[in-house]
N, C-alpha and C. Protein backbone atom coordinates (compact mmCIF):
# COMPACT_ATOMS: atom_id res chain seq x y z
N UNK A 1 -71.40 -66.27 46.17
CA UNK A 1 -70.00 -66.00 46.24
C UNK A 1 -69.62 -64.82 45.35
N UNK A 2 -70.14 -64.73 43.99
CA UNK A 2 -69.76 -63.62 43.45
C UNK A 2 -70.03 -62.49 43.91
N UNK A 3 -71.60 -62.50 44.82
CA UNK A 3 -71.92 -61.18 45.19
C UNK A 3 -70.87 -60.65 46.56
N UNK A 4 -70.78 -61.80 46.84
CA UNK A 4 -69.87 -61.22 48.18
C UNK A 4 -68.54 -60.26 47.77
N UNK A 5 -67.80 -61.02 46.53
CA UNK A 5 -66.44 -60.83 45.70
C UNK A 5 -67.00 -58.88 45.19
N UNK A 6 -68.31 -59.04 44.62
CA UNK A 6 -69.22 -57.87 44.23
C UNK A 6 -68.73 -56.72 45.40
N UNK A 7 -69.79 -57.28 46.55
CA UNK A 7 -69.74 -56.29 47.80
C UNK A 7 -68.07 -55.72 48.35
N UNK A 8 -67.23 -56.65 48.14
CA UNK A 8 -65.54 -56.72 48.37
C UNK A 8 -65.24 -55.39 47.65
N UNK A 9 -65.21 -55.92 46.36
CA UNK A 9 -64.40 -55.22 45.26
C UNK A 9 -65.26 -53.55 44.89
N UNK A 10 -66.36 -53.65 45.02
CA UNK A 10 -66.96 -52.30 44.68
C UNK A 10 -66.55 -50.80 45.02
N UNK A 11 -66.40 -51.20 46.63
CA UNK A 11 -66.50 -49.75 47.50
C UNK A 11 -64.73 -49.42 46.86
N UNK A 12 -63.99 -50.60 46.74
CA UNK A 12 -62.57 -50.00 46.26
C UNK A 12 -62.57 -49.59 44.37
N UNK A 13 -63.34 -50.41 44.07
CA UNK A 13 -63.38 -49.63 42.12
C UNK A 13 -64.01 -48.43 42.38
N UNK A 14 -65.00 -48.05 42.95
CA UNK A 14 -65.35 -46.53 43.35
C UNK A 14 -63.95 -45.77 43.98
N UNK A 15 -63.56 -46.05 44.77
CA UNK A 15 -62.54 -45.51 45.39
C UNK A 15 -61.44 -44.97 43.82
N UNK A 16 -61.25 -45.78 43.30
CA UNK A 16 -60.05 -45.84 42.85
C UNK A 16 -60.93 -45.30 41.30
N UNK A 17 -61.61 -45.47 40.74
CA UNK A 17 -61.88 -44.46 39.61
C UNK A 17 -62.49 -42.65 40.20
N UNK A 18 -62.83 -42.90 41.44
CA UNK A 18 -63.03 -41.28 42.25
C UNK A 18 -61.52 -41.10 42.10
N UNK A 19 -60.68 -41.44 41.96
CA UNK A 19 -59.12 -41.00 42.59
C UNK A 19 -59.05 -40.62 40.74
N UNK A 20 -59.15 -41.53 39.78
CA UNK A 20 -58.51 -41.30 38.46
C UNK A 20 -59.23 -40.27 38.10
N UNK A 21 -60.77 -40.08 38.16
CA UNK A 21 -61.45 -39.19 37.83
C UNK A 21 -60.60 -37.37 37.70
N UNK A 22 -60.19 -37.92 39.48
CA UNK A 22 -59.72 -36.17 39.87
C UNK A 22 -58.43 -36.16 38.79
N UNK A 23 -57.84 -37.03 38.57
CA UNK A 23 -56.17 -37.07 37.63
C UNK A 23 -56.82 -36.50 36.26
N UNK A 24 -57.05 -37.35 35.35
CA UNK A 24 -57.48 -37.64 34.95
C UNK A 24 -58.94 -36.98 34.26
N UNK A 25 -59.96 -36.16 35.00
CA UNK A 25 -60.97 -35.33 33.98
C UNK A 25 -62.35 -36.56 34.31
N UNK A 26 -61.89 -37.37 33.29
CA UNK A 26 -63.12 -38.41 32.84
C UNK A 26 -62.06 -39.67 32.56
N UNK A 27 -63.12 -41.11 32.52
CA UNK A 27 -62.69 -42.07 31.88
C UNK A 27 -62.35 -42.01 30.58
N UNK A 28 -61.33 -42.74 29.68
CA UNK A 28 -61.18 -43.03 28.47
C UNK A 28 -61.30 -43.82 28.22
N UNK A 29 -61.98 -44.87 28.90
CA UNK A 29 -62.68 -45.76 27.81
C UNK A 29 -64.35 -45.79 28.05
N UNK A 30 -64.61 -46.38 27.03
CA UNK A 30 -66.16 -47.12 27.19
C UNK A 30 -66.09 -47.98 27.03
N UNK A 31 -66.82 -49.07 27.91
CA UNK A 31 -67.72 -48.71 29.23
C UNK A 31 -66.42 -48.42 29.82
N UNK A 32 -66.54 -47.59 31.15
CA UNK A 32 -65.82 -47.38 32.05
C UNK A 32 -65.24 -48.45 32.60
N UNK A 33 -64.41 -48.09 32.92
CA UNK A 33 -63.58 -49.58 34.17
C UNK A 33 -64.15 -50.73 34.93
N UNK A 34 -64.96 -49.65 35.64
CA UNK A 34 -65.59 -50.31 36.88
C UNK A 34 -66.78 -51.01 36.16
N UNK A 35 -67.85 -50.62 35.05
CA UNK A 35 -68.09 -51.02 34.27
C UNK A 35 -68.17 -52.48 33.47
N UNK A 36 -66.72 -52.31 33.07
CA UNK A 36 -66.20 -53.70 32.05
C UNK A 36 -66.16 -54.35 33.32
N UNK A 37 -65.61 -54.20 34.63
CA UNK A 37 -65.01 -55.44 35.34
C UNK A 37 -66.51 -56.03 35.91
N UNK A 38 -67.35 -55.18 35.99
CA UNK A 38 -68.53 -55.63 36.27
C UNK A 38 -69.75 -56.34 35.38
N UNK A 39 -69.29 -56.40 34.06
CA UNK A 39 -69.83 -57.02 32.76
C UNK A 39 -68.81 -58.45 32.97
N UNK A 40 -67.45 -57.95 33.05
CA UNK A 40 -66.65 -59.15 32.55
C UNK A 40 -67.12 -60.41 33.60
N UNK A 41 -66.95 -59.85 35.42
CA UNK A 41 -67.51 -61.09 36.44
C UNK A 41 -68.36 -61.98 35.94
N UNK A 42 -69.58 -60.95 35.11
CA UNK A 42 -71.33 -61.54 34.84
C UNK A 42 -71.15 -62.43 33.87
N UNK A 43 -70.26 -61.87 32.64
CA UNK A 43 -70.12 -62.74 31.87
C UNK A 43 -69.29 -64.21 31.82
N UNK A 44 -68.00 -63.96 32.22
CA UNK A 44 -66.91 -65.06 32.43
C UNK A 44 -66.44 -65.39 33.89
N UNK A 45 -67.63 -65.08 34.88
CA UNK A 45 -67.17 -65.64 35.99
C UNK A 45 -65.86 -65.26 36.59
N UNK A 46 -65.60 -65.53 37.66
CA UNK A 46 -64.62 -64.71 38.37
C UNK A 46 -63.21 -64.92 37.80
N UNK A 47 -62.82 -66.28 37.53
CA UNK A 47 -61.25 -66.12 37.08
C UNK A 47 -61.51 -66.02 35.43
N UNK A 48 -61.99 -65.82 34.43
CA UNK A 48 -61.45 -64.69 33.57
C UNK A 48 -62.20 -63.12 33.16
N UNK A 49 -63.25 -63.39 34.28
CA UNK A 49 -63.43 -61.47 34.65
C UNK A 49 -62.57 -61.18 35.52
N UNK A 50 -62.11 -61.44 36.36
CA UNK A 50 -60.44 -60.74 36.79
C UNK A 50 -59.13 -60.49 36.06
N UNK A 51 -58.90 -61.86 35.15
CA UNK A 51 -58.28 -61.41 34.45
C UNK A 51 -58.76 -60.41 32.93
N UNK A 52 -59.99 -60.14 32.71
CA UNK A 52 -60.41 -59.20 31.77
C UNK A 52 -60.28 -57.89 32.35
N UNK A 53 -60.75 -57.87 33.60
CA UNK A 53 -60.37 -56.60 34.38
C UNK A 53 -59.11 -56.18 34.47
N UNK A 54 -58.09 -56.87 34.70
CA UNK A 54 -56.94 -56.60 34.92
C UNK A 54 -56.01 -56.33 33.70
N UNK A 55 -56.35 -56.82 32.86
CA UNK A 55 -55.90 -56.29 31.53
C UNK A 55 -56.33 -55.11 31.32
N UNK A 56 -57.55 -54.85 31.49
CA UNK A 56 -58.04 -53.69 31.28
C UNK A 56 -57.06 -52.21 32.09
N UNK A 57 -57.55 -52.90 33.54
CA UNK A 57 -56.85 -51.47 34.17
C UNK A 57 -55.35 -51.23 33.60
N UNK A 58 -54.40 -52.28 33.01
CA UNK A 58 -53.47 -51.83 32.63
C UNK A 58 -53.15 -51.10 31.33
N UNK A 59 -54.30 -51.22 30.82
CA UNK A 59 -54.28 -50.11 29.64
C UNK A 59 -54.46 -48.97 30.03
N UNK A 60 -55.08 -48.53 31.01
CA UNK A 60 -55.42 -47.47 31.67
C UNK A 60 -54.23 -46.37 31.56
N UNK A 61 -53.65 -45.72 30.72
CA UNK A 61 -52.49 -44.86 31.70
C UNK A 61 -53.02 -43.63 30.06
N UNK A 62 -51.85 -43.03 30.35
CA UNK A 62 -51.93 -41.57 30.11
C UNK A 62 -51.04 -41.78 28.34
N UNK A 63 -50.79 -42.47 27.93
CA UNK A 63 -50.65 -42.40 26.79
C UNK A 63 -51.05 -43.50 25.39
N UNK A 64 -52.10 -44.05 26.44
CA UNK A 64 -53.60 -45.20 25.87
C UNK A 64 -54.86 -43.70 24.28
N UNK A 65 -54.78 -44.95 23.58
CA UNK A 65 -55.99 -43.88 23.06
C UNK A 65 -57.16 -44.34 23.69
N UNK A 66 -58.00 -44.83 24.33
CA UNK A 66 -58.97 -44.94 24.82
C UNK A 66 -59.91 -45.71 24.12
N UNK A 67 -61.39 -45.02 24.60
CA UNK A 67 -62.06 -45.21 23.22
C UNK A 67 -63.09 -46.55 23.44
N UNK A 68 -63.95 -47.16 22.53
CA UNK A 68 -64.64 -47.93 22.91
C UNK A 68 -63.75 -49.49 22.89
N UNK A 69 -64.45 -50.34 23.91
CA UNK A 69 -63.69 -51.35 24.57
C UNK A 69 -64.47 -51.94 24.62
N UNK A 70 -65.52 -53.20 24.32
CA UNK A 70 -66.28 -53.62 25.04
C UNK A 70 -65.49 -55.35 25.53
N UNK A 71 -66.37 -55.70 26.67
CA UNK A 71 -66.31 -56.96 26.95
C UNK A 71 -66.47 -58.06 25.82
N UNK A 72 -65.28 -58.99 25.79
CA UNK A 72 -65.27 -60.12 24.63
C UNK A 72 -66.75 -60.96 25.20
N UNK A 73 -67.10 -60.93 24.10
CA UNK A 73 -68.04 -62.18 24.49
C UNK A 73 -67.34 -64.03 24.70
N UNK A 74 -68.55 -64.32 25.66
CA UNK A 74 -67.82 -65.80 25.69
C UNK A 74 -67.99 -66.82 24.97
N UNK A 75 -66.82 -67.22 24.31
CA UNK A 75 -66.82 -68.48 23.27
C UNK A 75 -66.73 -70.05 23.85
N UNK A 76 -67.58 -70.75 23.23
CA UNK A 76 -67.67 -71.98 23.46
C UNK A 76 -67.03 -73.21 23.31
């Protein structure tokens, strides 16, 4: 199931960091977007790697300092 959610969501996080790229130059954060949301799935499974992702992309904008970000690890 995740890989399917994987195969879903990919071709559009490509899509859509190709689109920020051109705005945009480069990513500002590390790891990249597409990146974290793809650490966050592996790590916390789909409902709070979506919501790790989604927090994420909303930091995303043009007056963010960037910078390193990594995925929270998961607590027990």
């Amino acid at each position: 199931m995740l890989y399917k959610l994987y195969r879903l969501l990919s071709p559009r996080l490509k899509l859509i960091s190709q689109h920020l790229g051109i705005i945009s130059g480069s990513c500002r954060f590390t790891p990249t977007c597409s990146l974290y949301a793809q650490e966050a799935l592996a790590k916390h499974g789909i409902i709070l790697g979506v919501w790790y992702s989604a927090r994420r992309l909303l930091q995303c904008h043009p007056w963010s300092r960037g910078g390193y970000d990594p995925v929270p690890d998961k607590t027990n």
